[in-house]
C-alpha atoms as a PDB file:
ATOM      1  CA  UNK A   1      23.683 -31.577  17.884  1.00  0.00           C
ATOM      2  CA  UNK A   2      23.875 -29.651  15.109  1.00  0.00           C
ATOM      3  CA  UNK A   3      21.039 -31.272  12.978  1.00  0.00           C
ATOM      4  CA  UNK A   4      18.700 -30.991  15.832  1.00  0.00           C
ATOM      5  CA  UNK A   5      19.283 -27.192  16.433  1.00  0.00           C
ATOM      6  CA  UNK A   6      18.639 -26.602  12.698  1.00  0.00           C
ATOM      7  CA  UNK A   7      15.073 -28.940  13.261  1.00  0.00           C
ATOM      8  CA  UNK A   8      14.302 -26.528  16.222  1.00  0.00           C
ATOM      9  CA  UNK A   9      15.121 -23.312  14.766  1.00  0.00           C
ATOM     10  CA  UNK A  10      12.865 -24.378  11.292  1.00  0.00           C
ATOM     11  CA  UNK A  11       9.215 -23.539  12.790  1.00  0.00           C
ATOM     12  CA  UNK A  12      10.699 -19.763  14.276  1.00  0.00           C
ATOM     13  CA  UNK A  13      10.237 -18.450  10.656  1.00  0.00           C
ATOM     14  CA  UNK A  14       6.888 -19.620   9.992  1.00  0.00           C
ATOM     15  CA  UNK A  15       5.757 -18.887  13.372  1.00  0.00           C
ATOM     16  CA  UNK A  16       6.790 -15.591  13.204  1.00  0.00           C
ATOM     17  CA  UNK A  17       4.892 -15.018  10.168  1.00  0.00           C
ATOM     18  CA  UNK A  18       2.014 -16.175  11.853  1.00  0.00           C
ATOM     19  CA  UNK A  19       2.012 -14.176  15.057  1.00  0.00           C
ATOM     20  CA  UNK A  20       2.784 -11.319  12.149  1.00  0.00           C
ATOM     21  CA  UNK A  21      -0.430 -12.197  10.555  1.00  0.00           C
ATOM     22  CA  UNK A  22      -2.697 -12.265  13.426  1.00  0.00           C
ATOM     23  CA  UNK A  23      -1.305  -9.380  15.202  1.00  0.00           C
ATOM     24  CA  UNK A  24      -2.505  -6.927  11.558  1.00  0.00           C
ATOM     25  CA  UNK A  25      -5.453  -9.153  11.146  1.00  0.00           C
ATOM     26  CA  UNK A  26      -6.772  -7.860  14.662  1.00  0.00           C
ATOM     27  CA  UNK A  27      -4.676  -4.533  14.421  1.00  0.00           C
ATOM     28  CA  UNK A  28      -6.737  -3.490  10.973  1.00  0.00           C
ATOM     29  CA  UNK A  29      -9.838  -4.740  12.318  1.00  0.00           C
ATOM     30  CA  UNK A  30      -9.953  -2.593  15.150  1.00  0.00           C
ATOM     31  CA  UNK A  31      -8.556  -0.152  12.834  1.00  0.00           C
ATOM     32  CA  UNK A  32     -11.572  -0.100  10.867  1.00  0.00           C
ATOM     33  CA  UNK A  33     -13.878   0.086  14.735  1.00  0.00           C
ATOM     34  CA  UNK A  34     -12.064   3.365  15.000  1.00  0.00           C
ATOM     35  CA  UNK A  35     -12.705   4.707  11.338  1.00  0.00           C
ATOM     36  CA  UNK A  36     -16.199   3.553  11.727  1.00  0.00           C
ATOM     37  CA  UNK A  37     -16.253   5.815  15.226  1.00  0.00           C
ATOM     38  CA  UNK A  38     -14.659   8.540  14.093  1.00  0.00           C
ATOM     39  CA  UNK A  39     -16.924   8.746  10.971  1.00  0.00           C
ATOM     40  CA  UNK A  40     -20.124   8.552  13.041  1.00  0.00           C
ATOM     41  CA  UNK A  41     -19.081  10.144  16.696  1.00  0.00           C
ATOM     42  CA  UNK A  42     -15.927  12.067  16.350  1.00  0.00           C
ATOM     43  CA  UNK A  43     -17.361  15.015  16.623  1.00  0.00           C
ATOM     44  CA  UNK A  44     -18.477  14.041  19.820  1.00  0.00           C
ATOM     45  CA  UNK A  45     -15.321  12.992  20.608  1.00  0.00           C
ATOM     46  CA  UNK A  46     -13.006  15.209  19.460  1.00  0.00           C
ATOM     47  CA  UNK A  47     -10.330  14.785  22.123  1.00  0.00           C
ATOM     48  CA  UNK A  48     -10.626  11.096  21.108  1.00  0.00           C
ATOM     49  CA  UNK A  49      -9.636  11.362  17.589  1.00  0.00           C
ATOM     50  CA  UNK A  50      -7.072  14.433  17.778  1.00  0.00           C
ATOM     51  CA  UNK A  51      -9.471  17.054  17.647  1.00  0.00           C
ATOM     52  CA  UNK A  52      -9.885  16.802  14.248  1.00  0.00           C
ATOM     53  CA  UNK A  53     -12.459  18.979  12.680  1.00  0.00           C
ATOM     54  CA  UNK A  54     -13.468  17.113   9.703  1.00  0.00           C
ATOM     55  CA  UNK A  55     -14.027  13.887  11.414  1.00  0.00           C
ATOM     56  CA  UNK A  56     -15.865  12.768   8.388  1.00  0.00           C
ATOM     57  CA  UNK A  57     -13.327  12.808   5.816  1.00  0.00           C
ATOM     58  CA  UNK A  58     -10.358  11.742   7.835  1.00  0.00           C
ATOM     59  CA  UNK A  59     -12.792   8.746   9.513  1.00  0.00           C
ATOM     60  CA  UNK A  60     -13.007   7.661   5.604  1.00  0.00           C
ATOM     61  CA  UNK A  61      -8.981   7.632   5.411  1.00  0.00           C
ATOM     62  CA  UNK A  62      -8.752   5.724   8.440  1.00  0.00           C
ATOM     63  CA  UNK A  63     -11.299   3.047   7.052  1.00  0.00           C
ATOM     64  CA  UNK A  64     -10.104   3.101   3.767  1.00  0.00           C
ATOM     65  CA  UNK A  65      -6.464   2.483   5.387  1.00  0.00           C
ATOM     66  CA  UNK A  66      -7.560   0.042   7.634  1.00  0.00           C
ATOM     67  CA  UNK A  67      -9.006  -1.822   4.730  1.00  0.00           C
ATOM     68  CA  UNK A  68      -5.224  -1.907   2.918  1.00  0.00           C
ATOM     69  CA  UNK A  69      -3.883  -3.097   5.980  1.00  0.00           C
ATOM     70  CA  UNK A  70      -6.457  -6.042   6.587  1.00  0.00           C
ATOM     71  CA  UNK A  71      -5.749  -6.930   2.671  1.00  0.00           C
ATOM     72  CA  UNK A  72      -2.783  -7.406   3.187  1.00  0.00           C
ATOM     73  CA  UNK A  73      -2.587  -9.330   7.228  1.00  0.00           C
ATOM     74  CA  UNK A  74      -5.022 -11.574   4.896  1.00  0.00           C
ATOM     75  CA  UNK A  75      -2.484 -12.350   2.282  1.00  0.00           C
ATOM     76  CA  UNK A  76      -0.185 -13.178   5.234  1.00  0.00           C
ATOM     77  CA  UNK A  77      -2.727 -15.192   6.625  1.00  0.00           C
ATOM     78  CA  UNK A  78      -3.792 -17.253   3.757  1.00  0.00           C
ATOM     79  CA  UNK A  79      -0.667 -18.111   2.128  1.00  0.00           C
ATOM     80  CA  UNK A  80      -0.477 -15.893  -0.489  1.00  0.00           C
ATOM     81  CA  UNK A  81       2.146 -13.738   0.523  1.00  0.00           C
ATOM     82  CA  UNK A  82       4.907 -16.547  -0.251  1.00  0.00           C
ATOM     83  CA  UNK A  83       7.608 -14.640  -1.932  1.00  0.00           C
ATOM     84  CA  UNK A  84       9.984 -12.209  -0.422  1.00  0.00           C
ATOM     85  CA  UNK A  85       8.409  -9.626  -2.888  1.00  0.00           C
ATOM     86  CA  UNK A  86       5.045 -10.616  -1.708  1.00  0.00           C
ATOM     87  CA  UNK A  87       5.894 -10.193   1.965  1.00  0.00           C
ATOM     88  CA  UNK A  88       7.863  -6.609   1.446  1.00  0.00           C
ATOM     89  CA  UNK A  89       4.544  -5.310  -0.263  1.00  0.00           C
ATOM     90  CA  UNK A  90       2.562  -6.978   2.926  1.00  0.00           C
ATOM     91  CA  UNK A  91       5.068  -4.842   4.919  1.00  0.00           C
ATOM     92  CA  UNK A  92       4.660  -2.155   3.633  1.00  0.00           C
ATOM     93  CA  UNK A  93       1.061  -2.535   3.558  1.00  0.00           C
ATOM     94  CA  UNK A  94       1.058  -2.899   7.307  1.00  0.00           C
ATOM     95  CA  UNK A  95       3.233  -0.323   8.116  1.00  0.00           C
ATOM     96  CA  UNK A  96       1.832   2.890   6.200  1.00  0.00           C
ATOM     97  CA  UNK A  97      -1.182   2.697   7.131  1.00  0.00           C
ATOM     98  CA  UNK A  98       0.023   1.832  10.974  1.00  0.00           C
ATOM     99  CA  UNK A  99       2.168   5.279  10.431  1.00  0.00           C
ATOM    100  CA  UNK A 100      -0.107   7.065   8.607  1.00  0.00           C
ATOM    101  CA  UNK A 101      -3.163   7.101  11.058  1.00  0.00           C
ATOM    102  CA  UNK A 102      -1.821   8.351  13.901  1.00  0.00           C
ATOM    103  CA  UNK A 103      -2.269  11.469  12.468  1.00  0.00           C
ATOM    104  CA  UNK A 104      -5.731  10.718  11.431  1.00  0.00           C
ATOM    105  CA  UNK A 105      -7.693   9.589  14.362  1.00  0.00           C
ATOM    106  CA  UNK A 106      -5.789  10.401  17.486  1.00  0.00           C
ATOM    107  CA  UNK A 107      -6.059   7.810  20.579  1.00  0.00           C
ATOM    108  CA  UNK A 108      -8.233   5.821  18.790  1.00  0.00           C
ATOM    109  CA  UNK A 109      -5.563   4.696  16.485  1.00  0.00           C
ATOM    110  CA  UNK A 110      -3.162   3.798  19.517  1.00  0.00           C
ATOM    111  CA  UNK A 111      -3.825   0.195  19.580  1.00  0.00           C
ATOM    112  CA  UNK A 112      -4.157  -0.757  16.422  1.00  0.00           C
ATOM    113  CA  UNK A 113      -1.401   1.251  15.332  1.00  0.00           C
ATOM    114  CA  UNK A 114       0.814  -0.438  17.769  1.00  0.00           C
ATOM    115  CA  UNK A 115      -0.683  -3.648  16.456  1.00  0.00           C
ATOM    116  CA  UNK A 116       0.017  -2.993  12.804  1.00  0.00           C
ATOM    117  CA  UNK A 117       3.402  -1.154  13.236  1.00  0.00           C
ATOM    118  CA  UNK A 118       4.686  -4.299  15.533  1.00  0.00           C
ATOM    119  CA  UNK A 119       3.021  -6.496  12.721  1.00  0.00           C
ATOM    120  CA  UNK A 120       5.174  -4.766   9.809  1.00  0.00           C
ATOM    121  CA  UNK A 121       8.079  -5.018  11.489  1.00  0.00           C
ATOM    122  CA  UNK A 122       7.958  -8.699  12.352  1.00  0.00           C
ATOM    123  CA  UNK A 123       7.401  -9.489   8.924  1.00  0.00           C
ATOM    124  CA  UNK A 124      10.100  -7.233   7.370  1.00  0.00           C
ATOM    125  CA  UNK A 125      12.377  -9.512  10.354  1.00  0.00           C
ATOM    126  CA  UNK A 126      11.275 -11.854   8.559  1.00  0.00           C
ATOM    127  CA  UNK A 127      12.867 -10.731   5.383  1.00  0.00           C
ATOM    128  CA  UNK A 128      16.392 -10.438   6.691  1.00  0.00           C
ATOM    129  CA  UNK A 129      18.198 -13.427   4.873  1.00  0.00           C
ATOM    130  CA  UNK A 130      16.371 -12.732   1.448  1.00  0.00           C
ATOM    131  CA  UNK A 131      18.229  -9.396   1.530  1.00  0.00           C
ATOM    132  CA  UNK A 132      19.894 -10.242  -2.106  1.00  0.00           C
ATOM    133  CA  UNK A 133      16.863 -11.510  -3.888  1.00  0.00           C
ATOM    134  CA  UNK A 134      14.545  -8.501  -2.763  1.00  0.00           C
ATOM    135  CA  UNK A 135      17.416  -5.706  -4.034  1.00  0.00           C
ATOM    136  CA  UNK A 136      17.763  -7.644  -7.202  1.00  0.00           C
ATOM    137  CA  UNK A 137      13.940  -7.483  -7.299  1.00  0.00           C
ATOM    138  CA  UNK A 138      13.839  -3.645  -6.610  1.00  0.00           C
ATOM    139  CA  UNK A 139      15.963  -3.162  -8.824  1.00  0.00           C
ATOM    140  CA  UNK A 140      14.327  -4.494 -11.834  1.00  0.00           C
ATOM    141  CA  UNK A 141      10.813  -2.770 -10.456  1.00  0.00           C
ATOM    142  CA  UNK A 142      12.145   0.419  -9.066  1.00  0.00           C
ATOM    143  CA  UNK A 143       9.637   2.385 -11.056  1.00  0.00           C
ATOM    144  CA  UNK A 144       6.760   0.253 -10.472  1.00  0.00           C
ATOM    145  CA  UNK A 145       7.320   0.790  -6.472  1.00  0.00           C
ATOM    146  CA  UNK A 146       8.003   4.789  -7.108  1.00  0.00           C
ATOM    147  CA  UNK A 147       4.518   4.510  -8.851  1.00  0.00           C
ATOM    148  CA  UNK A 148       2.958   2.706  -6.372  1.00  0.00           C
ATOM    149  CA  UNK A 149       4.093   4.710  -3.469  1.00  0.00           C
ATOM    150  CA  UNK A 150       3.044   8.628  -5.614  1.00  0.00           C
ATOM    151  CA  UNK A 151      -0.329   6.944  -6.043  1.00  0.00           C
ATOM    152  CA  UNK A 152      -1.175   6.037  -2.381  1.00  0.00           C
ATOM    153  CA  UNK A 153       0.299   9.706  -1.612  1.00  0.00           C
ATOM    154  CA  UNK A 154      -2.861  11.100  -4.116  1.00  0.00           C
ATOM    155  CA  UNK A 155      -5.124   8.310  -2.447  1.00  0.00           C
ATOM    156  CA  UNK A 156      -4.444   9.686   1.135  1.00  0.00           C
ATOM    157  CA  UNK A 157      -4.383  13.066   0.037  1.00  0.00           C
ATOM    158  CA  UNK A 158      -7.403  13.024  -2.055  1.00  0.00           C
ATOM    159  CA  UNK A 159      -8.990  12.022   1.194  1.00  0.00           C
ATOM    160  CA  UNK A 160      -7.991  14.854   3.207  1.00  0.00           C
ATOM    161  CA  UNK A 161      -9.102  17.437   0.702  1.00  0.00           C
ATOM    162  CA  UNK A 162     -12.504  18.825   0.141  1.00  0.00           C
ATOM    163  CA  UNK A 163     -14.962  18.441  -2.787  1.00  0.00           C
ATOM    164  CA  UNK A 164     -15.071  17.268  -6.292  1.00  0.00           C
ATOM    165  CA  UNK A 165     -11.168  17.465  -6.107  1.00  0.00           C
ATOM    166  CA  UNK A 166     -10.648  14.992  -3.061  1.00  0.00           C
ATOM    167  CA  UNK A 167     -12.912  12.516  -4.943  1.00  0.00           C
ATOM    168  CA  UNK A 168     -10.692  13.189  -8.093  1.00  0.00           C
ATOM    169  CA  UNK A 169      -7.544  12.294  -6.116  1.00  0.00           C
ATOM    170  CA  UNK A 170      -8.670   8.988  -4.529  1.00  0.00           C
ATOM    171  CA  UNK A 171     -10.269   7.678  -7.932  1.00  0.00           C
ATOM    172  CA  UNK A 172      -6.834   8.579  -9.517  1.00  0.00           C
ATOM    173  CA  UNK A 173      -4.646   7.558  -6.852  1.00  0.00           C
ATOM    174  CA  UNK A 174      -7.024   3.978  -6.861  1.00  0.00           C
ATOM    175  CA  UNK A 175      -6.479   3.546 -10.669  1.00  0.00           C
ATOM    176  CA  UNK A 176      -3.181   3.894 -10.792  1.00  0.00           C
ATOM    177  CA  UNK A 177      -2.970   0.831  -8.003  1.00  0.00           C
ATOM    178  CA  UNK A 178      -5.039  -1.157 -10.572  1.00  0.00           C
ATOM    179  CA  UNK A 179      -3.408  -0.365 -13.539  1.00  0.00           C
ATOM    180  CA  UNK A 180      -0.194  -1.541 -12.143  1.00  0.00           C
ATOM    181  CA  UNK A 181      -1.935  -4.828 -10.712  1.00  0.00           C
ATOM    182  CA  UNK A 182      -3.363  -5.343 -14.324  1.00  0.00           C
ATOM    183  CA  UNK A 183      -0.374  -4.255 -16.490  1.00  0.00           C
ATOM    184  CA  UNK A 184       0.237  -7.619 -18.309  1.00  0.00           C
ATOM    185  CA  UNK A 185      -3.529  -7.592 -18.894  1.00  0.00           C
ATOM    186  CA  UNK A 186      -5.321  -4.625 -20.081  1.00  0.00           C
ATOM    187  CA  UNK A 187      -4.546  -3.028 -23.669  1.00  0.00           C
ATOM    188  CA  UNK A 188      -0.841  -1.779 -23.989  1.00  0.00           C
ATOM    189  CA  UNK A 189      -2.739   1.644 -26.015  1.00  0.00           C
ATOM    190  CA  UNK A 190      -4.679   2.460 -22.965  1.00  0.00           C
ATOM    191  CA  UNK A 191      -2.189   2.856 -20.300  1.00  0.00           C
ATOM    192  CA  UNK A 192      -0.900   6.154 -20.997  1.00  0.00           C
ATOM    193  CA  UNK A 193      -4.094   7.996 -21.266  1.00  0.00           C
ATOM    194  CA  UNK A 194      -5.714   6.231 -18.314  1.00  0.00           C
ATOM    195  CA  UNK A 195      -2.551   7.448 -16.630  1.00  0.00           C
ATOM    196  CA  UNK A 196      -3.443  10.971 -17.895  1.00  0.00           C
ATOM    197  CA  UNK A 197      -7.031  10.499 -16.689  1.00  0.00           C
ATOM    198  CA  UNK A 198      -5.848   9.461 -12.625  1.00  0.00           C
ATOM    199  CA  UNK A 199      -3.057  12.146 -12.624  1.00  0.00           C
ATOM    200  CA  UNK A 200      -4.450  15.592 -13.939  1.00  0.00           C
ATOM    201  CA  UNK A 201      -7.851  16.037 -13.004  1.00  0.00           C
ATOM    202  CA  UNK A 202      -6.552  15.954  -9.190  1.00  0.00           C
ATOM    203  CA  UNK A 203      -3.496  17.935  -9.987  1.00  0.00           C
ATOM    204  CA  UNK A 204      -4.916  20.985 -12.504  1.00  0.00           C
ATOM    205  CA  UNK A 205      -7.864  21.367  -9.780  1.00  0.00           C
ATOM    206  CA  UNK A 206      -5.397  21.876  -6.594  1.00  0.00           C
ATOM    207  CA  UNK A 207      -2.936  23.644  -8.604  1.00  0.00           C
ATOM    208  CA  UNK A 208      -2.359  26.386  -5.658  1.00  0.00           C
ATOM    209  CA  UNK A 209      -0.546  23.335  -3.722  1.00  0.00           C
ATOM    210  CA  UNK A 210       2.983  22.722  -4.579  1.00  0.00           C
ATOM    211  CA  UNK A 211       2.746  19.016  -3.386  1.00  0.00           C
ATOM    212  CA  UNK A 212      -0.046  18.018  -5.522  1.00  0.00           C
ATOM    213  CA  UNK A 213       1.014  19.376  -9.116  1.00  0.00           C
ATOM    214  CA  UNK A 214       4.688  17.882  -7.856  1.00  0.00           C
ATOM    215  CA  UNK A 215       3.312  14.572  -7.209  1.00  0.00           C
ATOM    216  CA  UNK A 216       0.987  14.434 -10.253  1.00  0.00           C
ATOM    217  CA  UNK A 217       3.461  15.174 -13.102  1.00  0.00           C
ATOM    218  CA  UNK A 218       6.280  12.443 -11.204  1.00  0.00           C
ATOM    219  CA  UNK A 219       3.128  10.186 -11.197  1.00  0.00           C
ATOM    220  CA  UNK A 220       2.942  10.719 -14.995  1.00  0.00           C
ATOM    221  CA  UNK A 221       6.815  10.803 -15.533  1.00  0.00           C
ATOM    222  CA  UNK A 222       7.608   7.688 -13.779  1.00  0.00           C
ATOM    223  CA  UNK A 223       4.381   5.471 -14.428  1.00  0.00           C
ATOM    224  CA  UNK A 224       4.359   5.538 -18.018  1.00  0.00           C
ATOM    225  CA  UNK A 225       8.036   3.786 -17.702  1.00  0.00           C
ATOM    226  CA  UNK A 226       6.458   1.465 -14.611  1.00  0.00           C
ATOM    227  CA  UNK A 227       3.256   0.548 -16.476  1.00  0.00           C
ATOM    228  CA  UNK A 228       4.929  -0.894 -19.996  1.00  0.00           C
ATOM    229  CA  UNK A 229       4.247  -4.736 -20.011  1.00  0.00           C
ATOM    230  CA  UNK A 230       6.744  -7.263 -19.286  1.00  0.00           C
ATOM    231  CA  UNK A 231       8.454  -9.091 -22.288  1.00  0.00           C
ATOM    232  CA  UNK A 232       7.085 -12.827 -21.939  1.00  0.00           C
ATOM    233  CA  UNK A 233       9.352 -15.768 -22.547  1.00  0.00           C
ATOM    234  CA  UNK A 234       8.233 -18.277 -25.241  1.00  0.00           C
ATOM    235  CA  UNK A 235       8.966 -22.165 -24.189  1.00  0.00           C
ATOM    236  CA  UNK A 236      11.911 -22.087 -26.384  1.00  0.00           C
ATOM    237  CA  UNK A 237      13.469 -19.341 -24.064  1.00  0.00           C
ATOM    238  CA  UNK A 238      13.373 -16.601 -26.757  1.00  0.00           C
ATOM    239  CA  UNK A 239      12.058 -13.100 -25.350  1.00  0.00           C
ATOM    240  CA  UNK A 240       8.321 -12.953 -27.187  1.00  0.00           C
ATOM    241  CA  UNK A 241       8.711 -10.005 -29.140  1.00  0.00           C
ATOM    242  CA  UNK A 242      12.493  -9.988 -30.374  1.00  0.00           C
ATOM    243  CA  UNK A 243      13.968 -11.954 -33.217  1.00  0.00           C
ATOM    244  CA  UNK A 244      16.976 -14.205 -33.406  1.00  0.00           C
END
């Protein structure tokens, strides 16, 4: 009785990660329909994207959004999201974005936000009896999340602002994403000032906002710590780096 409850109850998991997967594949894609309309109409349709007046720049955030949100549905998808680590950062890639754009691009964003939102949440379910392994992983990468999260803050609010200075903030928000990806890979000397390079600009030009400057010098405080390389273990076990 037993042993045949457990074979039932095997395929739930899986299944759910599926529906999970779908659900933000379609969400994001119609996510992106409504960036792509509010970029080209909303001006049109201003009571259709929260009477937003700069329909151009916010139907950009919604795209670019969108985008992070079908990335990651597609890891689901694929099979590449396998770890609980993995699946938390596809979470959380679902989720923001389904949060964030609401405010963005009004009804438009209903659906898919409902899609996305519902799609986060089954796959953080999901994550319920790995509850150990992810705290002892967020524990060891606390910084690298902090940093992760203070860059797609400058992303999303490099998008809302104006000018030279909203370009500045989502290129520096962007390279701080892919210095973090490529941490084990690019040279250990560069790190610091390419961390200079994403933070300031942004910052020093919208220093009249007290959010910006904040978020730019915990960006710098807190990502030089996150973006120090890993010590590799040698095959005889040794740390590479340290001496016995």
């Amino acid at each position: 009785m037993s042993t045949a409850a457990v074979e039932t109850r095997r395929p739930s998991r899986p299944h759910l990660v599926r529906v999970a997967a779908w659900l933000g594949v379609v969400g994001a894609t119609l996510g992106l329909i409504a960036g792509l309309v509010e970029l080209t109409a909303g001006a049109e349709i201003r009571s259709w994207v929260g009477d937003k007046n700069d329909t151009t720049r916010l139907g950009l955030a919604t795209i670019l959004l969108a985008l992070i949100a079908l990335t990651a549905a597609l890891a689901l998808l694929t099979g590449r999201a396998v770890s609980p680590q993995r699946r938390l950062a596809v979470a959380a890639g679902l989720l923001v974005p389904g949060l964030i754009c609401f405010t963005t691009v009004g009804r438009l964003w209903y659906l898919p936000g409902v899609l996305l939102v519902g799609a986060g949440v089954l796959v953080a379910a999901d994550l319920r009896r790995e509850t150990h392994t992810l705290a002892a992983s967020l524990e060891r990468n606390w910084t690298v999340l902090l940093t992760a999260t203070l860059a797609v803050f400058y992303v999303f609010l490099g998008a809302t602002a104006l000018g030279l200075a909203g370009a500045l903030g989502v290129a520096g928000g962007l390279l701080v994403l892919a210095l973090l990806v490529a941490r084990d890979r690019r040279p250990a000397k560069l790190a610091v000032p390419l961390l200079l390079l994403a933070a300031i600009p942004f910052a020093a030009l919208t220093w009249w906002s007290v959010a910006t400057p904040l978020i730019g010098i915990l960006l710098i405080a807190i990502g030089i710590s996150a973006l120090k390389r890993q010590p590799r273990s040698t095959p005889t076990g040794t740390v590479e780096g340290t001496t016995s």
